[in-house]
C-alpha atoms as a PDB file:
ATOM      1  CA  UNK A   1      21.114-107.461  38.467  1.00  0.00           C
ATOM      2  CA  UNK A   2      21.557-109.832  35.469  1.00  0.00           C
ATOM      3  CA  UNK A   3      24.381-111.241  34.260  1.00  0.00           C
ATOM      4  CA  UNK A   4      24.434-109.229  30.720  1.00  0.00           C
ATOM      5  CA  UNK A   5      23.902-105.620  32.661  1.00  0.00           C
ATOM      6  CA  UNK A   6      27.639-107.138  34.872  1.00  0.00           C
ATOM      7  CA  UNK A   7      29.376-108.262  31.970  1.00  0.00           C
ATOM      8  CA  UNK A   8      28.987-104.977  30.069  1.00  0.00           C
ATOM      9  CA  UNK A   9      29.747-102.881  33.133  1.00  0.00           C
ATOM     10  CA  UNK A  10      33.096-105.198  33.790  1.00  0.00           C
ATOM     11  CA  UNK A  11      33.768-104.499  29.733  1.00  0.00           C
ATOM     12  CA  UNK A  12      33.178-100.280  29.965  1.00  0.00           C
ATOM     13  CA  UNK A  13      35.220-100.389  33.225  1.00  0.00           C
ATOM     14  CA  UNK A  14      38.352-102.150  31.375  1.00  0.00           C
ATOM     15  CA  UNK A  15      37.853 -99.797  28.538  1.00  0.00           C
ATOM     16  CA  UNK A  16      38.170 -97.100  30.777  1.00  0.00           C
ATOM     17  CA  UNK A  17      41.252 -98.401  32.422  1.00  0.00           C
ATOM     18  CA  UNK A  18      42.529 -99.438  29.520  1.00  0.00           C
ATOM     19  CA  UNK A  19      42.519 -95.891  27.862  1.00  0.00           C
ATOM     20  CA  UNK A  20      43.730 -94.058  31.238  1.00  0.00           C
ATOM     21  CA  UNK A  21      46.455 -96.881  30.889  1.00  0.00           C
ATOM     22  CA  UNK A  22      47.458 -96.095  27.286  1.00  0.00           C
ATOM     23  CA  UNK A  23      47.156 -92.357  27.393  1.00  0.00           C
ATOM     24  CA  UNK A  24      49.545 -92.510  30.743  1.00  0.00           C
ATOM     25  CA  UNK A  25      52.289 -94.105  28.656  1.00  0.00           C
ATOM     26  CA  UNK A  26      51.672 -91.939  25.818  1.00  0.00           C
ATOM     27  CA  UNK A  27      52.239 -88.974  27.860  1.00  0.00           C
ATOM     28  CA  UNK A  28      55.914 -90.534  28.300  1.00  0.00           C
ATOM     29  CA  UNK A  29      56.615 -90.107  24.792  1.00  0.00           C
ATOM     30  CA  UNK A  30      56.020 -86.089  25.147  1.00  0.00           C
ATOM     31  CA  UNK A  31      58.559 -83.683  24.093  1.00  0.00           C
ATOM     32  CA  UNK A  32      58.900 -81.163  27.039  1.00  0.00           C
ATOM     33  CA  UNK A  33      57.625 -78.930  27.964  1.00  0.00           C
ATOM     34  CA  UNK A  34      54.887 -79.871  26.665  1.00  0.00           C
ATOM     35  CA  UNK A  35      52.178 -82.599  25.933  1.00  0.00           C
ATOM     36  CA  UNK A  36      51.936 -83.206  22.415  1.00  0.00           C
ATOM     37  CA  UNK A  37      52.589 -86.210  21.331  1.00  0.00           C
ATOM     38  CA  UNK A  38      52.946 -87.877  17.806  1.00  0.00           C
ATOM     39  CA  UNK A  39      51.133 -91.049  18.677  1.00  0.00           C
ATOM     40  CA  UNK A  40      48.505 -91.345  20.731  1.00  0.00           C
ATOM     41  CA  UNK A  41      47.283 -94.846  21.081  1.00  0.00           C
ATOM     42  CA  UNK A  42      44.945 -94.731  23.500  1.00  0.00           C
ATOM     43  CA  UNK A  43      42.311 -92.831  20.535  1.00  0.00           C
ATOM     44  CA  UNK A  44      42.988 -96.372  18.734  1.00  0.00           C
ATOM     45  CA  UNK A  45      41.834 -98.318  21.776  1.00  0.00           C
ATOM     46  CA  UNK A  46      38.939 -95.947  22.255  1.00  0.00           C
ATOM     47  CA  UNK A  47      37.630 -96.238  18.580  1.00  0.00           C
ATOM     48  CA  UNK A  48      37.949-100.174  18.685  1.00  0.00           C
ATOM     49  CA  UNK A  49      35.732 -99.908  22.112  1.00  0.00           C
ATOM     50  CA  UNK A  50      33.353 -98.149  20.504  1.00  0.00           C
ATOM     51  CA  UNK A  51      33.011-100.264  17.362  1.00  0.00           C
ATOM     52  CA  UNK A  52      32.794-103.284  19.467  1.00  0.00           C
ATOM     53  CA  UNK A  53      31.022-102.799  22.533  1.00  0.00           C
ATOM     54  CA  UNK A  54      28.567-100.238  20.911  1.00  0.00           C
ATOM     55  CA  UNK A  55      27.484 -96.512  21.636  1.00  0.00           C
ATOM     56  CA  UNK A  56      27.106 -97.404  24.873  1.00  0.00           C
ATOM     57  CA  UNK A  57      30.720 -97.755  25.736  1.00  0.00           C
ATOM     58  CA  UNK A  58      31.513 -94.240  24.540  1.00  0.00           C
ATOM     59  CA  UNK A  59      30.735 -92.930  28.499  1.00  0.00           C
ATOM     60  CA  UNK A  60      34.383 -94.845  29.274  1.00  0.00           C
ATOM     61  CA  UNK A  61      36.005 -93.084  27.141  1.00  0.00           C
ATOM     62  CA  UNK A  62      34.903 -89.645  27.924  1.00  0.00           C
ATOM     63  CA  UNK A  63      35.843 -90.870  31.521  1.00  0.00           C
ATOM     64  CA  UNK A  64      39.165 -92.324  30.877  1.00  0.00           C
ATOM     65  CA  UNK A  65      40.376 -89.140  28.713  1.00  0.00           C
ATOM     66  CA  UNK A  66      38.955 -87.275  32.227  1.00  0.00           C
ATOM     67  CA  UNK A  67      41.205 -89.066  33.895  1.00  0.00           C
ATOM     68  CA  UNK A  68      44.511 -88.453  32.371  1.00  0.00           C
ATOM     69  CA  UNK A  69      44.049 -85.319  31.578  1.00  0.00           C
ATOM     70  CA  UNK A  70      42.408 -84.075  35.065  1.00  0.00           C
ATOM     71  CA  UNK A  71      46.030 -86.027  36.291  1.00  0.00           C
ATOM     72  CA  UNK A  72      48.094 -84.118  33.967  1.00  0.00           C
ATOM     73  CA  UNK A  73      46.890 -81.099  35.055  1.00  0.00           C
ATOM     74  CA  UNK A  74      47.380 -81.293  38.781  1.00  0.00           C
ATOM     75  CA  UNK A  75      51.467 -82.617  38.071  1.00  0.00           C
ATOM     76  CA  UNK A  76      53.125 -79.300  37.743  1.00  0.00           C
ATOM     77  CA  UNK A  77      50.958 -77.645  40.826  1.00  0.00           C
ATOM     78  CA  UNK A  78      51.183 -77.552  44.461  1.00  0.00           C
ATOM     79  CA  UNK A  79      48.244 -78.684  46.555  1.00  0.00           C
ATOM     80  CA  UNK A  80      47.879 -74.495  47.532  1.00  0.00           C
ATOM     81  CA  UNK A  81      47.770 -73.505  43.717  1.00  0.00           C
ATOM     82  CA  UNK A  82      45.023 -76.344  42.912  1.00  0.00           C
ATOM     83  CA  UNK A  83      43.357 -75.138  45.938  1.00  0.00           C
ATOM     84  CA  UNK A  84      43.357 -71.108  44.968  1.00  0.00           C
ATOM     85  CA  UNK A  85      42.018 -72.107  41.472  1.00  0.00           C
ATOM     86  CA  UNK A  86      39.250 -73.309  42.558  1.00  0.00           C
END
């Protein structure tokens, strides 16, 4: 594998981090009981991704925003209720 092709994974992996990082503390500025939030900072880090790394970056964020959410999701439910959903 070449260098470049390791570089830009190690790059779309710490955008992806990065966003799942920023959208985590985000989510700790939510009014209950909800998750709305009036700043959202991890959609900043996302669009200055993009713009820098390319196109080709935009698969990190569409898996770091899978992240958060898929982990805010499972917080208010009991392993039996995830479980029965399925």
């Amino acid at each position: 594998m070449s260098r470049l092709a390791e570089s830009w994974r190690a790059r779309v992996l710490l955008l992806a981090l990065g966003y799942y990082v920023a959208g985590r503390l985000a989510l700790l500025m939510a009014i209950p009981p909800g998750y709305a939030t009036a700043v959202w900072p991890a959609a900043g880090l996302a669009l200055v991704g993009v713009l820098a790394l390319g196109w080709r970056s935009f698969p990190a964020v569409v898996l770091g925003s899978f992240l958060v959410n898929f982990e805010t999701s499972l917080e208010g439910q009991s392993n039996a209720e995830v479980l029965n959903s399925a």
